[in-house]
N, C-alpha and C. Protein backbone atom coordinates (compact mmCIF):
# COMPACT_ATOMS: atom_id res chain seq x y z
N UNK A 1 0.83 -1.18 0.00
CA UNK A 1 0.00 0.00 0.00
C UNK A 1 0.88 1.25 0.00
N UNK A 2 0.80 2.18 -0.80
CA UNK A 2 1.16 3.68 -0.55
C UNK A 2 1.43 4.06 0.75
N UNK A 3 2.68 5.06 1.35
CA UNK A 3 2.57 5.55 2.12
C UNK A 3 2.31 7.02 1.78
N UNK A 4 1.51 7.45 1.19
CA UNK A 4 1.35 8.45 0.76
C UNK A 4 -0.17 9.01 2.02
N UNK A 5 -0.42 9.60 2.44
CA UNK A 5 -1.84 10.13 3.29
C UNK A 5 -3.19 10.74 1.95
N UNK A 6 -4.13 10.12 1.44
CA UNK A 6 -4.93 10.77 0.27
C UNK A 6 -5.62 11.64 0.61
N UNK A 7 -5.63 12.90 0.14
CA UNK A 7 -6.37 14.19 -0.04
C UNK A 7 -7.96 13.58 -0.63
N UNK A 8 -9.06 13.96 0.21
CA UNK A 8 -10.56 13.94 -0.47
C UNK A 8 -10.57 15.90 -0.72
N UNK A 9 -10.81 15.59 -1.95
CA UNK A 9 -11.65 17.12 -2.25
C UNK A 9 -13.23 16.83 -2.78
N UNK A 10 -13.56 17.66 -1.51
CA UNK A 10 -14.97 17.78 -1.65
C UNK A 10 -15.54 18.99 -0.47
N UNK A 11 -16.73 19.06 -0.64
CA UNK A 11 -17.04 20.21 0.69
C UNK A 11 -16.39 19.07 1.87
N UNK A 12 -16.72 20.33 3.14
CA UNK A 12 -16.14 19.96 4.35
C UNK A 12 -17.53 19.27 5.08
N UNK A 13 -18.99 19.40 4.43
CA UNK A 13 -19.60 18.49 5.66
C UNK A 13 -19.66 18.11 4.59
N UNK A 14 -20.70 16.92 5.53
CA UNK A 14 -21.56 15.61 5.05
C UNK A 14 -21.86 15.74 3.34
N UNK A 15 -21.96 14.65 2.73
CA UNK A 15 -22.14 14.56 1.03
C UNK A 15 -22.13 13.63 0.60
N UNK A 16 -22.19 13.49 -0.35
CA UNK A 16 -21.53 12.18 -1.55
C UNK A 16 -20.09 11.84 -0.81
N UNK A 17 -19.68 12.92 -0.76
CA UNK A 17 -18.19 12.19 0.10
C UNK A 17 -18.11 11.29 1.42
N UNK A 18 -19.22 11.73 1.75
CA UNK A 18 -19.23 11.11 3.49
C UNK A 18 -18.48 9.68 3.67
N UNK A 19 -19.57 8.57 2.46
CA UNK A 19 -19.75 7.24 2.76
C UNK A 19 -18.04 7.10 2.17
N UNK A 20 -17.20 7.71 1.85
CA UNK A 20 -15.73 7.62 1.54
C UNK A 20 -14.90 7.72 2.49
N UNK A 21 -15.49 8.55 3.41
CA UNK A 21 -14.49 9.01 4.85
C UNK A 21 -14.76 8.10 6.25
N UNK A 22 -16.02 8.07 5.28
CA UNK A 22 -16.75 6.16 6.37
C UNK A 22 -15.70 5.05 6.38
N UNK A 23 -15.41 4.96 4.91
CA UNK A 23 -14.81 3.87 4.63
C UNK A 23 -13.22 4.19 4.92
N UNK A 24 -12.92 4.85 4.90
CA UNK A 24 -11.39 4.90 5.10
C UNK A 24 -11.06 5.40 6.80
N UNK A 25 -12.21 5.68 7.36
CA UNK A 25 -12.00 5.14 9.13
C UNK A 25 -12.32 4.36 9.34
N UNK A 26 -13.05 3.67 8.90
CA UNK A 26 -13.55 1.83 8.90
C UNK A 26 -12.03 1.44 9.12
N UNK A 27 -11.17 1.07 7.75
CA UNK A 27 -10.23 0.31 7.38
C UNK A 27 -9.09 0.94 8.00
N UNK A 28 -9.26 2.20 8.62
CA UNK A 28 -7.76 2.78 9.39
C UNK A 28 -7.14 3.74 8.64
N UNK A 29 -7.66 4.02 8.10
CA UNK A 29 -6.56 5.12 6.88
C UNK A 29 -6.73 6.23 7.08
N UNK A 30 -5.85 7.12 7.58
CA UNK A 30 -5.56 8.54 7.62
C UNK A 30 -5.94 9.12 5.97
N UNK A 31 -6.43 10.65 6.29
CA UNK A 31 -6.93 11.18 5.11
C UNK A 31 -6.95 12.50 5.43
N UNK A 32 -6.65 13.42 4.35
CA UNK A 32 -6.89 14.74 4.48
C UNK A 32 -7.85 15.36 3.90
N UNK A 33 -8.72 16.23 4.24
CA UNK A 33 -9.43 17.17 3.14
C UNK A 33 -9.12 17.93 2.93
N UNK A 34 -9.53 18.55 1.66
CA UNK A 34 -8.81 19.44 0.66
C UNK A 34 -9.10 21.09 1.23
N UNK A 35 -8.11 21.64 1.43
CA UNK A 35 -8.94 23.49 2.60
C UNK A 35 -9.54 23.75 1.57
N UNK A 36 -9.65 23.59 0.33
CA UNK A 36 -10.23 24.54 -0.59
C UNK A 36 -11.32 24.87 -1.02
N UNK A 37 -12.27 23.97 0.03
CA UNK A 37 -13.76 24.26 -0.35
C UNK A 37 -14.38 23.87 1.05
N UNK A 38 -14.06 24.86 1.51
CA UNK A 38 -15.07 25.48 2.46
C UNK A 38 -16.33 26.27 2.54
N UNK A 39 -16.71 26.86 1.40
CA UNK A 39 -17.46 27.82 1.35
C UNK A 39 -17.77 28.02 0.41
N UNK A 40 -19.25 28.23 0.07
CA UNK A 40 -19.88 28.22 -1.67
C UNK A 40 -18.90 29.10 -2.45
N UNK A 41 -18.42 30.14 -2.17
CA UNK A 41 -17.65 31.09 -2.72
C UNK A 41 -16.37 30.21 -3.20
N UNK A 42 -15.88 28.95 -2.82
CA UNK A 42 -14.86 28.33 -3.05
C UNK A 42 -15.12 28.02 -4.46
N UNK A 43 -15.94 27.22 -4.36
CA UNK A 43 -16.69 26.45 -5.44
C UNK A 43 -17.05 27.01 -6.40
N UNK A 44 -17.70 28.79 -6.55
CA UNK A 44 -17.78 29.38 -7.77
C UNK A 44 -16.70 29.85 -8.04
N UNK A 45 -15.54 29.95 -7.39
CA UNK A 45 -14.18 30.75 -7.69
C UNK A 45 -13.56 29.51 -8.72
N UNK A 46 -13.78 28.26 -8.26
CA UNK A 46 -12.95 26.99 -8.81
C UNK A 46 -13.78 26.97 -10.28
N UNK A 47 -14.98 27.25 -10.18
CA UNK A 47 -16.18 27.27 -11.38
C UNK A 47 -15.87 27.99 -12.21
N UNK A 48 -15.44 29.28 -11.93
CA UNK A 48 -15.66 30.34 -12.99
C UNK A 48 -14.15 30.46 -13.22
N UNK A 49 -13.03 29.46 -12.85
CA UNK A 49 -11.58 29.27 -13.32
C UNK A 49 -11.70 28.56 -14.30
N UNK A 50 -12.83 27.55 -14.11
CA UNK A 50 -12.93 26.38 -15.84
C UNK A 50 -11.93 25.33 -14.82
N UNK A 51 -12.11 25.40 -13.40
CA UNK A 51 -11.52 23.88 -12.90
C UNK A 51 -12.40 23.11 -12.95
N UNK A 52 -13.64 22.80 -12.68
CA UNK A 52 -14.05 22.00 -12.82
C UNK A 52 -14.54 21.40 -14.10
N UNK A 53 -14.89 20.20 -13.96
CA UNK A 53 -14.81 19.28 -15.45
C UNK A 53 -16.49 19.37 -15.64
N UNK A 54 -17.66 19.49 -14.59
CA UNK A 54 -19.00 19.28 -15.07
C UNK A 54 -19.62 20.72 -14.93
N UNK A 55 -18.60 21.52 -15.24
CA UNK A 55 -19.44 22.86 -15.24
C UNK A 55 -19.22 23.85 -16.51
């Protein structure tokens, strides 16, 4: 296995991401989230850069 620690980017609460952060304290695995979306304002700043792929 990687010793690498994996970055989730996604908001900071509850989501689609959740059942991911479930699973990787289930199995023991340290994880970071990404600071960069904290706040709707994150998310249209990343939007209106053309980072994201479904927007």
């Amino acid at each position: 296995m990687s010793s690498t620690k994996p970055v989730l980017h996604y908001w900071k609460g509850r989501g689609r991401a959740e059942i991911i952060r479930l699973t990787l304290a289930a199995v023991g695995i340290e994880w970071e989230d990404a600071p960069y979306l904290n706040e709707p304002a994150d998310f249209e700043k990343l939007r209106s850069e053309g980072k994201l792929f479904f927007f």
